[in-house]
N, C-alpha and C. Protein backbone atom coordinates (compact mmCIF):
# COMPACT_ATOMS: atom_id res chain seq x y z
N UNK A 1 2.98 119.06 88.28
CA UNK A 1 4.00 118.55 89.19
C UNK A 1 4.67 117.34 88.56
N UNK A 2 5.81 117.54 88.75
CA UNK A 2 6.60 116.65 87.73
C UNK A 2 6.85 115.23 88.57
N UNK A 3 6.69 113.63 88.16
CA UNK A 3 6.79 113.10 89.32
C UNK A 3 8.14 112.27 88.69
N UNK A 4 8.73 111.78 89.89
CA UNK A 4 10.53 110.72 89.30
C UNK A 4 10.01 109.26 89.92
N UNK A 5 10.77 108.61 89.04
CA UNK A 5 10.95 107.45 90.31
C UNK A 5 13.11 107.25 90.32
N UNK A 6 13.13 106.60 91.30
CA UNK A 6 14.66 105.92 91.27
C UNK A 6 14.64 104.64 91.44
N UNK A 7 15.48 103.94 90.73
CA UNK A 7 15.43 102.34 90.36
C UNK A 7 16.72 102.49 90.17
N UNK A 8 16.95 101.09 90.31
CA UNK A 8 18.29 100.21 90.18
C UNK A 8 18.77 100.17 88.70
N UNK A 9 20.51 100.66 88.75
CA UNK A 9 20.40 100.51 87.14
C UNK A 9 20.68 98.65 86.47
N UNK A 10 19.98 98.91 85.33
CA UNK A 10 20.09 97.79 84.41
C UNK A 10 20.84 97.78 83.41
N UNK A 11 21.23 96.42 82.97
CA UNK A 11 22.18 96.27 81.58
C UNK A 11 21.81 97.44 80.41
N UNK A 12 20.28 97.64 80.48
CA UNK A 12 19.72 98.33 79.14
C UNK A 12 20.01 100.10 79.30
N UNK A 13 20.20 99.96 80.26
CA UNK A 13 20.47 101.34 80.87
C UNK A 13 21.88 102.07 80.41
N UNK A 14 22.37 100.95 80.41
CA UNK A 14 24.16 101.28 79.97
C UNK A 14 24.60 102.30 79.09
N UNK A 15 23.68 101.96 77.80
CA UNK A 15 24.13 102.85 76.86
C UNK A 15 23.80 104.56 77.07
N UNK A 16 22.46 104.91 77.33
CA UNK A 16 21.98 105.99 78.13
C UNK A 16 23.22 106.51 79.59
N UNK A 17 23.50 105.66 80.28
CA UNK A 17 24.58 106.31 80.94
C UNK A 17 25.93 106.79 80.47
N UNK A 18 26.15 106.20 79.28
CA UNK A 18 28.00 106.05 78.97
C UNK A 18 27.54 107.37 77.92
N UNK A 19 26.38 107.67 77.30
CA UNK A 19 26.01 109.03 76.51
C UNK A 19 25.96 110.40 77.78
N UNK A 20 25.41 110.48 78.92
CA UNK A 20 25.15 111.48 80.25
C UNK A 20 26.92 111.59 80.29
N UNK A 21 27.46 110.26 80.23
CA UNK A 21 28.55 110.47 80.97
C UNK A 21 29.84 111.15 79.97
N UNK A 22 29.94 111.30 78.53
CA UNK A 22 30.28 111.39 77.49
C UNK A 22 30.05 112.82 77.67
N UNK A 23 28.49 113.53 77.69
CA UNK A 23 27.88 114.94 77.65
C UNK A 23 28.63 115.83 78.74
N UNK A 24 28.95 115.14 80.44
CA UNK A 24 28.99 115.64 81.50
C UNK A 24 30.54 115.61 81.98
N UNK A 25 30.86 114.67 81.94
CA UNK A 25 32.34 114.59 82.07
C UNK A 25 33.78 114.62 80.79
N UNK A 26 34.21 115.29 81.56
CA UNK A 26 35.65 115.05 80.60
C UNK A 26 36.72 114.35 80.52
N UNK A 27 36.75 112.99 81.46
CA UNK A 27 37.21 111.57 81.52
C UNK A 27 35.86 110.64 80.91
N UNK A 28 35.18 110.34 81.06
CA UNK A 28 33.77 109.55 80.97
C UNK A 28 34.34 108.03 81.29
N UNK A 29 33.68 107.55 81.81
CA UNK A 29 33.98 106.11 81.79
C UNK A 29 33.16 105.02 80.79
N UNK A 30 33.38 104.42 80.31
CA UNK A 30 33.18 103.90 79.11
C UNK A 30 31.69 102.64 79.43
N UNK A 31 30.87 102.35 78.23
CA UNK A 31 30.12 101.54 78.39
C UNK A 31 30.72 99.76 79.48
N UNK A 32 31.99 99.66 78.71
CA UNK A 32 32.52 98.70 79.46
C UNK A 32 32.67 98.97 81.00
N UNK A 33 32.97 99.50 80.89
CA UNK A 33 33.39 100.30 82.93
C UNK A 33 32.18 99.68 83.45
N UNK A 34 30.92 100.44 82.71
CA UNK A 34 29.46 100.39 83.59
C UNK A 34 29.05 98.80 83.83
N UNK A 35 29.34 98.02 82.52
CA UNK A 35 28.71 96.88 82.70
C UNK A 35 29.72 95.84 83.48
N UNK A 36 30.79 96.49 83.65
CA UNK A 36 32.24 95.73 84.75
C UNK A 36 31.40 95.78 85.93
N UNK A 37 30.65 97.21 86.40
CA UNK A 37 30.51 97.33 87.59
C UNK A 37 29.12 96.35 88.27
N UNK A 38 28.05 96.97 87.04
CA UNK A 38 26.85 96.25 86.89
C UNK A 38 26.94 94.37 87.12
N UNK A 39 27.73 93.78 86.40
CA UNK A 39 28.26 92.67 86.21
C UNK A 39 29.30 91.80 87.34
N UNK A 40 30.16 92.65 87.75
CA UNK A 40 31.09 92.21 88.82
C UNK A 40 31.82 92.43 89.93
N UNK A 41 31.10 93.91 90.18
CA UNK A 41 31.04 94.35 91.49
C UNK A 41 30.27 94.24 92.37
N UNK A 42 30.69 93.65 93.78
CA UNK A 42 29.34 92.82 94.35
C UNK A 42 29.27 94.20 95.18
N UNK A 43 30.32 95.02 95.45
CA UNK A 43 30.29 96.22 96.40
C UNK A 43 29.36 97.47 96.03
N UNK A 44 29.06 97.27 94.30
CA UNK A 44 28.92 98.61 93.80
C UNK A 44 26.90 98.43 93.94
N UNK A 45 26.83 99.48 93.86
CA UNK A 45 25.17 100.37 93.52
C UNK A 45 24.70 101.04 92.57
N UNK A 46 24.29 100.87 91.37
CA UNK A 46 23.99 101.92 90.42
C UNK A 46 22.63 102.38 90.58
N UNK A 47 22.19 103.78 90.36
CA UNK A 47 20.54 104.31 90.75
C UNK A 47 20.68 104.94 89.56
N UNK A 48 18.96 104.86 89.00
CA UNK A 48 19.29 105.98 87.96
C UNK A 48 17.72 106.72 88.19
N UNK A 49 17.59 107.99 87.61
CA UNK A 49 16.55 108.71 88.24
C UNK A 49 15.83 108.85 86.80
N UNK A 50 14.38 108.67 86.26
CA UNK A 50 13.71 108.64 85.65
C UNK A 50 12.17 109.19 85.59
N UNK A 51 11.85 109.79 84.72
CA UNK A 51 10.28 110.46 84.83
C UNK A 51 9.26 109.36 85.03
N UNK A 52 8.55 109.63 85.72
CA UNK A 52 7.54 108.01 86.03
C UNK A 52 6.98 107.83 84.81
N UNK A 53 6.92 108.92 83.92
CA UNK A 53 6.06 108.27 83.04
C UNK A 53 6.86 108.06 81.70
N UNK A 54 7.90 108.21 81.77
CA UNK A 54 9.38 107.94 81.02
C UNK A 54 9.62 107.23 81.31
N UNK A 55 10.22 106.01 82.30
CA UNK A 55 10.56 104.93 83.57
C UNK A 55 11.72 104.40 82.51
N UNK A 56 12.21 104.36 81.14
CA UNK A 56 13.43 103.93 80.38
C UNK A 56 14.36 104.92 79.84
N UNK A 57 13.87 106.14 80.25
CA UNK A 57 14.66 107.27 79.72
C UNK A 57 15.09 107.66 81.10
N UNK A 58 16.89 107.46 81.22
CA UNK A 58 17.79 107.70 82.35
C UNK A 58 17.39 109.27 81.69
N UNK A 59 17.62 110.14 83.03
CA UNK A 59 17.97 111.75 83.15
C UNK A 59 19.39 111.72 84.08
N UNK A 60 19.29 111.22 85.13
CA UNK A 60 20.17 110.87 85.84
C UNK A 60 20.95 109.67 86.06
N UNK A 61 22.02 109.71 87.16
CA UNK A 61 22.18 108.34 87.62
C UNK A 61 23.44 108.57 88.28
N UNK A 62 23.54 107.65 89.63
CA UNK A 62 24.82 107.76 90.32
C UNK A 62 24.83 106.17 91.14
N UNK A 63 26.49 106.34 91.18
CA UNK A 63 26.90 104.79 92.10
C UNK A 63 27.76 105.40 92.44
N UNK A 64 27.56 103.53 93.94
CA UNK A 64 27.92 103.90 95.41
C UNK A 64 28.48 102.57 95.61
N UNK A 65 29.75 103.02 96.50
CA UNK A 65 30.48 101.18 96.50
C UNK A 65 30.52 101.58 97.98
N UNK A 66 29.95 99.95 98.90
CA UNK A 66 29.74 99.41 99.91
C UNK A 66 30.73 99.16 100.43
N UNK A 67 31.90 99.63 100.74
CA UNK A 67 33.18 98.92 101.98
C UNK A 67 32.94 99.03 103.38
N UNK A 68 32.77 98.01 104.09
CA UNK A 68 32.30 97.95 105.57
C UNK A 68 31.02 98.85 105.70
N UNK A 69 31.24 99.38 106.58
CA UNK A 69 30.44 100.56 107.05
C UNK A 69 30.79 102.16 106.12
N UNK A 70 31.19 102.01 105.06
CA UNK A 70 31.60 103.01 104.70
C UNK A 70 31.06 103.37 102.87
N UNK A 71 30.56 104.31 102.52
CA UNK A 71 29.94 104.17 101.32
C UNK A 71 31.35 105.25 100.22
N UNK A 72 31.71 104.64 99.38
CA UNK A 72 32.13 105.99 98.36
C UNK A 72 31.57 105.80 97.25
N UNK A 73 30.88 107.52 97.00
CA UNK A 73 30.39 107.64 95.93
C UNK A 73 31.39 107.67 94.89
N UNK A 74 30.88 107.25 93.61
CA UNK A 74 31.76 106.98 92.76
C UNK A 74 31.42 107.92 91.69
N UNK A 75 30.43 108.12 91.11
CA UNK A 75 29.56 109.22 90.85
C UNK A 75 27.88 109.63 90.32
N UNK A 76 28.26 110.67 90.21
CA UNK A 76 26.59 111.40 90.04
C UNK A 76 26.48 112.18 88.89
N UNK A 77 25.50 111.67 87.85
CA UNK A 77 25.39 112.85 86.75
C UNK A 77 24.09 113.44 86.44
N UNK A 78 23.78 114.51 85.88
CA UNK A 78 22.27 114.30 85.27
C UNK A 78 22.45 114.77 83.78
N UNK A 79 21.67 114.29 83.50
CA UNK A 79 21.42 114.88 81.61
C UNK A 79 22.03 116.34 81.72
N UNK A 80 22.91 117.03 80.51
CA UNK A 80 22.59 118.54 81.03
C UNK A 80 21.26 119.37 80.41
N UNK A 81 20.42 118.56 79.58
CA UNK A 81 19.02 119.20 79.75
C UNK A 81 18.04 119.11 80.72
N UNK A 82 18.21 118.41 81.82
CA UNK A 82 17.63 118.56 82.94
C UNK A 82 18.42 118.90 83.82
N UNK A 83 19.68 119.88 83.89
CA UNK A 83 20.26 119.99 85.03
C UNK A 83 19.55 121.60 85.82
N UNK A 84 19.78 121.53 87.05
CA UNK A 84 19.04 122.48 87.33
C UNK A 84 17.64 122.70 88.05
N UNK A 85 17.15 121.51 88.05
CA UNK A 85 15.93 120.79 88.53
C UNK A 85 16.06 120.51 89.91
N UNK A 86 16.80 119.78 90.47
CA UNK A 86 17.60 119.42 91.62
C UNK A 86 17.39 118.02 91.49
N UNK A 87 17.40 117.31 90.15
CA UNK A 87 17.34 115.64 89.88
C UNK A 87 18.84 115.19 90.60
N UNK A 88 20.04 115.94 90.74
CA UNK A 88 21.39 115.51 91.26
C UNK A 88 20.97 115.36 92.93
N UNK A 89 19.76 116.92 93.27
CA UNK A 89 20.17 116.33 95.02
C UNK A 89 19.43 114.87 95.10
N UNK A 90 18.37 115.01 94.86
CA UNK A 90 16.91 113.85 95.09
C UNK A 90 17.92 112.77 94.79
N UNK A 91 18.75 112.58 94.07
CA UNK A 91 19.39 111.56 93.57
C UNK A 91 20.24 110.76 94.60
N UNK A 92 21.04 112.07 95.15
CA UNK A 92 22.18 111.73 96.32
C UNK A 92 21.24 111.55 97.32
N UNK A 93 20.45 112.02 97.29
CA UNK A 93 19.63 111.98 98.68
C UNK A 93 19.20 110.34 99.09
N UNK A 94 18.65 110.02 98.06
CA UNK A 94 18.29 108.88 97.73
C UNK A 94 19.24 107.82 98.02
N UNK A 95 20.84 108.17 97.48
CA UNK A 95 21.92 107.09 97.51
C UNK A 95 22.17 107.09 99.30
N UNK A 96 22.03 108.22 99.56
CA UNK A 96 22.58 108.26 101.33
C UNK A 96 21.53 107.73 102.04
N UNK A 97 20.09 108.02 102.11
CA UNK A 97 19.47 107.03 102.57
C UNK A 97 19.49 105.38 102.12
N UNK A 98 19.63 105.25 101.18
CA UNK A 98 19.77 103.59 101.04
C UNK A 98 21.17 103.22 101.58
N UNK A 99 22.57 103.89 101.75
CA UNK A 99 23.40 103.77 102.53
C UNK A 99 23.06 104.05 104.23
N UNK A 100 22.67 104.65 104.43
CA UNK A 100 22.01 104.56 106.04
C UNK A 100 21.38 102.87 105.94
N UNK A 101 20.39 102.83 105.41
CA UNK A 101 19.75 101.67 105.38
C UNK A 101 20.55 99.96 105.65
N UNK A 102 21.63 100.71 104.59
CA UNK A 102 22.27 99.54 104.76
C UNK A 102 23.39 99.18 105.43
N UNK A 103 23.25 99.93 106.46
CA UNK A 103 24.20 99.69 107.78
C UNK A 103 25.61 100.72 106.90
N UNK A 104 25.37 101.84 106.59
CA UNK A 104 26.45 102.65 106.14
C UNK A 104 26.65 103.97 107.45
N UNK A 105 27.95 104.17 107.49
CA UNK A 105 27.87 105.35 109.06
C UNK A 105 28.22 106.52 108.37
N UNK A 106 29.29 106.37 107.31
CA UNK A 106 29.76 107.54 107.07
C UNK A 106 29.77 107.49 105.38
N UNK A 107 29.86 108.56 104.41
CA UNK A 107 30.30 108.03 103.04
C UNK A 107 31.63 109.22 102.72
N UNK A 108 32.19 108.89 101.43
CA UNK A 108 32.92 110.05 100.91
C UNK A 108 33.11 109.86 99.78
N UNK A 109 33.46 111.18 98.92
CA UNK A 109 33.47 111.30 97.76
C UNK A 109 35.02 112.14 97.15
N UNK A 110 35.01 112.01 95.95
CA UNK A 110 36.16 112.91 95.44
C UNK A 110 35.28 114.36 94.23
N UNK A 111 35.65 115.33 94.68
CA UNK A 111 35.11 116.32 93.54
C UNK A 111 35.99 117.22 93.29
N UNK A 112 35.87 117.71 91.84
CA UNK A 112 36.90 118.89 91.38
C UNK A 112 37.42 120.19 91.95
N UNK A 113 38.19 120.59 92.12
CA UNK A 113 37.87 121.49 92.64
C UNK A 113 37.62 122.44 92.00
N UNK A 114 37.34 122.54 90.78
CA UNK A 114 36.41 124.00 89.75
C UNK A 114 35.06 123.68 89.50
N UNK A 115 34.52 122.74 90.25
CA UNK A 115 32.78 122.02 90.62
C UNK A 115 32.31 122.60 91.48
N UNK A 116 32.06 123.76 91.31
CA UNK A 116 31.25 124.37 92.50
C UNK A 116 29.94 123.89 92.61
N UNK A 117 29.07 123.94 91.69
CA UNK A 117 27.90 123.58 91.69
C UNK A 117 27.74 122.53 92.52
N UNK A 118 28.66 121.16 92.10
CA UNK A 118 28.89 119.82 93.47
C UNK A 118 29.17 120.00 93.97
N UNK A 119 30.31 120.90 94.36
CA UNK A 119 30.86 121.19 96.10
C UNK A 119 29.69 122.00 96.50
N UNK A 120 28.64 122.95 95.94
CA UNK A 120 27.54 123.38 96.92
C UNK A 120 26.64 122.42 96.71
N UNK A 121 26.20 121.78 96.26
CA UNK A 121 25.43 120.37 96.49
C UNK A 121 25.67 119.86 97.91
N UNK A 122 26.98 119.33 97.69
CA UNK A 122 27.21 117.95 98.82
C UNK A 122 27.30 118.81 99.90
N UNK A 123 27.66 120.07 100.10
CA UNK A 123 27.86 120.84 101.77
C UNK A 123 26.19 120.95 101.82
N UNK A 124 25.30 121.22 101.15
CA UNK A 124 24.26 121.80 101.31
C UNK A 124 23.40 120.06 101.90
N UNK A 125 23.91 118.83 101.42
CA UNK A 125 23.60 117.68 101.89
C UNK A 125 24.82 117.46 102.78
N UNK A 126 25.25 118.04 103.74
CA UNK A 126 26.19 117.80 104.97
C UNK A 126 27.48 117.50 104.61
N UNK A 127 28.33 117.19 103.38
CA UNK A 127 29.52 116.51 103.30
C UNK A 127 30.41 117.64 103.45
N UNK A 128 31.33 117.36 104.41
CA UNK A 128 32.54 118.57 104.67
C UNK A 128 33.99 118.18 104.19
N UNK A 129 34.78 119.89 103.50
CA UNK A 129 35.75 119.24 102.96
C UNK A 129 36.67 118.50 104.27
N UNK A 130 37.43 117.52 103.62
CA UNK A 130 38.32 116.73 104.25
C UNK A 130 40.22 116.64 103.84
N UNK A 131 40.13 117.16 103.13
CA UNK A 131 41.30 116.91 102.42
C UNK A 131 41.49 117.11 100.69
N UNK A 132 42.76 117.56 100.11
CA UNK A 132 42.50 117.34 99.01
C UNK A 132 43.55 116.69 98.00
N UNK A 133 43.20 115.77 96.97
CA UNK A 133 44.11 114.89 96.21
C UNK A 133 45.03 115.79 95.30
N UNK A 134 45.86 116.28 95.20
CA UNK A 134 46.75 116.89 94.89
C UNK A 134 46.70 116.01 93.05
N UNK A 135 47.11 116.57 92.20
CA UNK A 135 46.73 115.86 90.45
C UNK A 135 45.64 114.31 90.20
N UNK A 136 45.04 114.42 90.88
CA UNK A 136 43.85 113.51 91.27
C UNK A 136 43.41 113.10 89.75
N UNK A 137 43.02 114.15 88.93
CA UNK A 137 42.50 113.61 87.70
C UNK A 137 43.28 113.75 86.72
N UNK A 138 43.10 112.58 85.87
CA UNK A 138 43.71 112.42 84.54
C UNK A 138 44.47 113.57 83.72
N UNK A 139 43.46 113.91 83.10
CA UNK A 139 43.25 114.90 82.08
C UNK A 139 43.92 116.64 82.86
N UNK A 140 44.65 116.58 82.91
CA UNK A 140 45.35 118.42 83.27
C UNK A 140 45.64 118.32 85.01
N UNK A 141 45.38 117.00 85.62
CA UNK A 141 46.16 117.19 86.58
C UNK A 141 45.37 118.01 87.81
N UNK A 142 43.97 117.74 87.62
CA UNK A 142 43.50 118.88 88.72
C UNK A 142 43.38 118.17 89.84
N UNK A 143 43.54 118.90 90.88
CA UNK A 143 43.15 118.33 92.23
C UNK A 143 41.89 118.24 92.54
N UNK A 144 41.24 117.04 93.30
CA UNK A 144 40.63 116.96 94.60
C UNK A 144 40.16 117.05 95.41
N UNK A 145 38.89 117.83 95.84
CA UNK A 145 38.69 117.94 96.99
C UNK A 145 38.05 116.51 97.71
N UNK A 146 38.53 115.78 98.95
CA UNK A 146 37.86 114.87 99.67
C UNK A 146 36.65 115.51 100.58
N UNK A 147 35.91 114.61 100.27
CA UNK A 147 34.65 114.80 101.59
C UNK A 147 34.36 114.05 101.60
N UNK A 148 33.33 114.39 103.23
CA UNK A 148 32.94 112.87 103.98
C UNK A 148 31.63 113.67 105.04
N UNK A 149 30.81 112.40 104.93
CA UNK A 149 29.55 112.94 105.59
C UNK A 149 29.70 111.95 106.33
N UNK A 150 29.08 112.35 107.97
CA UNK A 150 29.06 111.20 108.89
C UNK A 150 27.51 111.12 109.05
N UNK A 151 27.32 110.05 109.18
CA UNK A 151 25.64 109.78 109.65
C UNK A 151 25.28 110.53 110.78
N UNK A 152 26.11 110.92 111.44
CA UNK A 152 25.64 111.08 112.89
C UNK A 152 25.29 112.96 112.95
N UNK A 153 26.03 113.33 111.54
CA UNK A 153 25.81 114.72 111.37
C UNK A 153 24.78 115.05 110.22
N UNK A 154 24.11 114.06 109.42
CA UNK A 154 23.50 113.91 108.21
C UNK A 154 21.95 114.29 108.27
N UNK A 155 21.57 114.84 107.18
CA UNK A 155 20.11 115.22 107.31
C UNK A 155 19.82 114.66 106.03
N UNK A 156 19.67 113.41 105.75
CA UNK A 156 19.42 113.06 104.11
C UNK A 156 17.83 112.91 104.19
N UNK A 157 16.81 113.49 104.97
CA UNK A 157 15.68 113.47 104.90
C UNK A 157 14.83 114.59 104.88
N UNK A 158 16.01 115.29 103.89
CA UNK A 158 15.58 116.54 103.76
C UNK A 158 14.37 116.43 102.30
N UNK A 159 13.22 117.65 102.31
CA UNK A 159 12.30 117.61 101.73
C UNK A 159 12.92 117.47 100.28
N UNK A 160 11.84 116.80 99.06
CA UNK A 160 11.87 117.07 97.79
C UNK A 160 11.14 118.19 97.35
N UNK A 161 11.03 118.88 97.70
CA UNK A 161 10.20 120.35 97.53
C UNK A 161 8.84 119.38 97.07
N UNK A 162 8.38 120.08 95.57
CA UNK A 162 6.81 119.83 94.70
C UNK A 162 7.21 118.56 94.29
N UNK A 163 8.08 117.63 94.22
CA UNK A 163 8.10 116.58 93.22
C UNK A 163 7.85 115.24 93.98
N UNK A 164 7.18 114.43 93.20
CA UNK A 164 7.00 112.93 94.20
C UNK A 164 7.87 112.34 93.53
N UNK A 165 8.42 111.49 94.38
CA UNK A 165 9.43 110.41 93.90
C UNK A 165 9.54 109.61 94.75
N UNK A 166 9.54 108.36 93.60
CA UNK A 166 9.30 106.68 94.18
C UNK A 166 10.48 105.79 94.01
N UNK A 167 10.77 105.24 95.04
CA UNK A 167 11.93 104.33 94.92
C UNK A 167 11.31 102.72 94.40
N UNK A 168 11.94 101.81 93.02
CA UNK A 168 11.65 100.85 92.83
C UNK A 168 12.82 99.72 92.95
């Protein structure tokens, strides 16, 4: 049984994310971005998901910016040699309960719309589409889909199947 923990990301972490994010995305946001956010966003959240007995080797990692009562995810990646595991739900799962926690009601996100895999993620964790950004991303102009999960419709305490995982 494979066990995770999730922790807060760190400066040292940076480089390991801006490589996930390089592998996974086709904008990536740059080492600088991460340590802008890490560094001078008092709104933002970075989590990153790790083997307990790995605890410096990111697999995952996602951030979450705090406006009022309102969380937007900003994003979620995992290694793509561990994708497939369900390290992305445990992950979100994780970000929406610590947004419940912290006086969050509702969150929302932006996803591709040729991301199926994330658009069945986030419906399968309650987020319904809402709308969509019409040339939203950079690179070819794709649209958007908005979603938004309300607390009041949310089940983020849904099981981790076999895996233990510890929040630090």
């Amino acid at each position: 049984m494979a066990a995770y923990e999730i922790r807060s990301m760190t400066e040292k972490d940076i480089p390991q994310i801006a490589n996930i994010e390089k592998l996974v995305f086709t904008t990536p946001w740059s080492e600088a971005a991460f340590r802008s956010e890490l560094a001078d966003n008092t709104l933002a959240l970075y989590l990153v998901l790790a083997d307990e007995e790995k605890p410096d080797e990111v697999l995952a990692y996602g951030g979450i910016w705090k406006i009022f009562d309102e969380g937007h995810i900003t994003n979620i990646a995992v290694r793509p040699d561990y994708q497939g595991r369900k390290l992305g739900k445990m992950l979100l799962q994780a970000m929406i309960r610590w947004g419940w926690t912290n006086g969050m009601n509702h969150m929302t996100l932006e996803v591709r719309v040729s991301n199926q895999i994330a658009i069945n993620l986030y419906k399968k964790t309650g987020f319904a589409e809402a709308g969509i950004r019409h040339g939203y991303y950079d690179n070819g102009g794709e649209d958007a889909i908005v979603m938004w999960l309300r607390r009041k419709e949310a089940d983020a305490s849904d099981a981790n199947g076999d895996r233990e995982i510890k929040m630090k």
